[in-house]
Protein backbone atom coordinates (compact mmCIF):
# COMPACT_ATOMS: atom_id res chain seq x y z
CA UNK A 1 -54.25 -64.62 -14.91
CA UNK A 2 -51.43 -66.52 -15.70
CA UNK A 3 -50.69 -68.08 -12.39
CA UNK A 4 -54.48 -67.96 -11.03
CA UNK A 5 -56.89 -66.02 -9.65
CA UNK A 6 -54.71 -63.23 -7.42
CA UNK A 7 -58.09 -63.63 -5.01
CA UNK A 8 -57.82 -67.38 -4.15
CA UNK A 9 -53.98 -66.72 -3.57
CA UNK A 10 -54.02 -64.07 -1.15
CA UNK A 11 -57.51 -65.76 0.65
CA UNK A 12 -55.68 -68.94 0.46
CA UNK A 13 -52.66 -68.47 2.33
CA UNK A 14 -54.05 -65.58 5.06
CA UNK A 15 -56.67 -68.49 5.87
CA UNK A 16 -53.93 -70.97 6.39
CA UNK A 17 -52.15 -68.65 8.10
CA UNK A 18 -54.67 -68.33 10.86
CA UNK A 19 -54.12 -72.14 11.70
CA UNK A 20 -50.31 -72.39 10.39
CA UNK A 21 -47.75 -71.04 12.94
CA UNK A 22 -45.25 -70.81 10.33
CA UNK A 23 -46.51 -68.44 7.75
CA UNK A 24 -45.90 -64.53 7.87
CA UNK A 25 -47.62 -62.14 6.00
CA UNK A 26 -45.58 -59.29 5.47
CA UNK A 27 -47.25 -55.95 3.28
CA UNK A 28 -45.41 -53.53 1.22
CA UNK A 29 -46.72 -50.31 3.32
CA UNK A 30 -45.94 -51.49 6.41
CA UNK A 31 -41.79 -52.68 4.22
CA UNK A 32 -42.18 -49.01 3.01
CA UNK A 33 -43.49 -46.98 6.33
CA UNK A 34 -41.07 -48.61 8.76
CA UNK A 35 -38.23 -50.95 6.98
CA UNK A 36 -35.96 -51.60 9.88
CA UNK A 37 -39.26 -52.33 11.95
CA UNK A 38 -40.12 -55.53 9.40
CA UNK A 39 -37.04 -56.52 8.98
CA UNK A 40 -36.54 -57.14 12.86
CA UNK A 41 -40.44 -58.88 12.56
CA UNK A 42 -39.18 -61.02 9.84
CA UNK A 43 -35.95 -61.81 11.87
CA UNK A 44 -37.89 -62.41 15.11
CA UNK A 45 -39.50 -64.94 13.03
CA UNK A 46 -37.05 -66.99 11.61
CA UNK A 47 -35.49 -66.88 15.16
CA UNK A 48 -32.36 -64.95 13.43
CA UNK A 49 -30.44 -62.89 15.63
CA UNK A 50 -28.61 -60.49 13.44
CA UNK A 51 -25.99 -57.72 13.61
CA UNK A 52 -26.32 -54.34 13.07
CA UNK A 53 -24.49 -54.91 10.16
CA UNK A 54 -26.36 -57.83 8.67
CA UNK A 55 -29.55 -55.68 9.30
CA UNK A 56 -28.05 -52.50 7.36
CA UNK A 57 -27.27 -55.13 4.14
CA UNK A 58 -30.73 -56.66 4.53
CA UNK A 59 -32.34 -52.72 4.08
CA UNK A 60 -30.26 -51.96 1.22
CA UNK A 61 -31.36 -55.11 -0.44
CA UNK A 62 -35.25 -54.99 0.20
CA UNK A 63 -35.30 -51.22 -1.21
CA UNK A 64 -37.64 -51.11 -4.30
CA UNK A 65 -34.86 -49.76 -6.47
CA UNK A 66 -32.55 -52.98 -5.36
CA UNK A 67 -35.34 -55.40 -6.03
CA UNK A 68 -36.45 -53.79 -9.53
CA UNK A 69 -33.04 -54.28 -10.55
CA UNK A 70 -32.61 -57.96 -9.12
CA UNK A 71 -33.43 -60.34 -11.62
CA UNK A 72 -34.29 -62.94 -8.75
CA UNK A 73 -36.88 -60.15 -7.68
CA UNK A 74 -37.97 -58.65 -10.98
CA UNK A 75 -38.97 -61.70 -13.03
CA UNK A 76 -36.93 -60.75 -15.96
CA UNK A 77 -35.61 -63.93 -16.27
CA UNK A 78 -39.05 -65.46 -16.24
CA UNK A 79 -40.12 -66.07 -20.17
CA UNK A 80 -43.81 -66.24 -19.37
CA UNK A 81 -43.67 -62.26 -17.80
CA UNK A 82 -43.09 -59.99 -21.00
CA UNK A 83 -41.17 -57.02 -19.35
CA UNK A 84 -42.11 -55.09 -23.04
CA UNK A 85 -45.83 -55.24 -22.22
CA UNK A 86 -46.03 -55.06 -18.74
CA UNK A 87 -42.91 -54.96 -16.50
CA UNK A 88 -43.33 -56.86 -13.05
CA UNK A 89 -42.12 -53.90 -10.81
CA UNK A 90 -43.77 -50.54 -11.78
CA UNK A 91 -42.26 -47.08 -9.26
CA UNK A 92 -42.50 -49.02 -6.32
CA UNK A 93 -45.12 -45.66 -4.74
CA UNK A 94 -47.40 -46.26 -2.03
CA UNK A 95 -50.98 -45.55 -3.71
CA UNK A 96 -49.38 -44.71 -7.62
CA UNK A 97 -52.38 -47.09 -8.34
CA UNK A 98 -54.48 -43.83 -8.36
CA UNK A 99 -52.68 -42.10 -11.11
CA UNK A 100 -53.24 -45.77 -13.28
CA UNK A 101 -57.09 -46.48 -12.66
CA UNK A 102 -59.57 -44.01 -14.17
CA UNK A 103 -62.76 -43.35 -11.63
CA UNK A 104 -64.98 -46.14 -13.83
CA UNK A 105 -62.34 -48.99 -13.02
CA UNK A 106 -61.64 -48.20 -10.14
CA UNK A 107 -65.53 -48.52 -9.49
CA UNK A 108 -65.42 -51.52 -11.07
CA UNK A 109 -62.46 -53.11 -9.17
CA UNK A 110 -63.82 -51.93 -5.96
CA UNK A 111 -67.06 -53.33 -6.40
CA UNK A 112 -65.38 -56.83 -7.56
CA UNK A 113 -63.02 -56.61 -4.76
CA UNK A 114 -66.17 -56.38 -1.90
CA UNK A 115 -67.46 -59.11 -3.69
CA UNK A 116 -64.44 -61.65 -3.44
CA UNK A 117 -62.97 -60.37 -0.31
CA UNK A 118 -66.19 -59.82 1.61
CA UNK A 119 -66.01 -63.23 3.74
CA UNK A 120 -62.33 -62.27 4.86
CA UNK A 121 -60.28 -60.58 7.64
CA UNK A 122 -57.47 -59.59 5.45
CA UNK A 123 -57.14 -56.23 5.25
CA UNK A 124 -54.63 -53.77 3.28
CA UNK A 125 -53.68 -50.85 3.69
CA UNK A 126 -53.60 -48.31 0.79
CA UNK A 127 -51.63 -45.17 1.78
CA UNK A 128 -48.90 -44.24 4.38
């Protein structure tokens, strides 16, 4: 991968999360299940107190459709991400991973995934 293994960056951070107070994980299925719920976690968390208002702006802006077209979002600014080949920001679906992966790679990514993840608490969730 360009920037790494995705492995040691997700391991990585949620391990010095558990000793850092000032790192949040946040996951797209929980941003996706409950917006308005995350949104007042993140706030909570910066210590922001926000108006209704300021909350409403905040939703509109962290919708998938907002952020695909938001070059600070979508990388398509970046000249190492080739939008041709691969664009950053697919549908933006919950679980659309299953209609990408036939049943051999996804064998083979869950079997590589228990491998590298198999020491670690993290987990994600894959549907809503």
């Amino acid at each position: 991968m360009v920037f790494g293994s995705w492995y040691d960056h997700v391991t990585g951070w949620w391990e010095k999360k558990q000793t850092c107070s000032n790192i949040l994980y946040m996951f797209y299925e929980d941003m996706v299940e409950d917006t308005g719920r995350e949104i007042e976690r993140l706030c909570y968390f910066l210590g922001l107190s926000t108006t209704v208002d300021e909350r409403e702006s905040i939703r509109g802006g962290v919708q998938f459709d907002a952020m695909k077209a938001n070059p600070m979002a979508n990388y398509s600014m970046d000249p190492v991400m080739n939008q041709k080949i691969s664009p950053f920001m697919r549908k933006g679906k919950v679980g659309d991973w299953k209609n990408q992966f036939t049943a051999a790679q996804n064998e083979t990514f869950d079997e590589d995934y228990e491998k590298k993840m198999k020491n670690n608490t993290l987990k994600f969730r894959t549907q809503i």
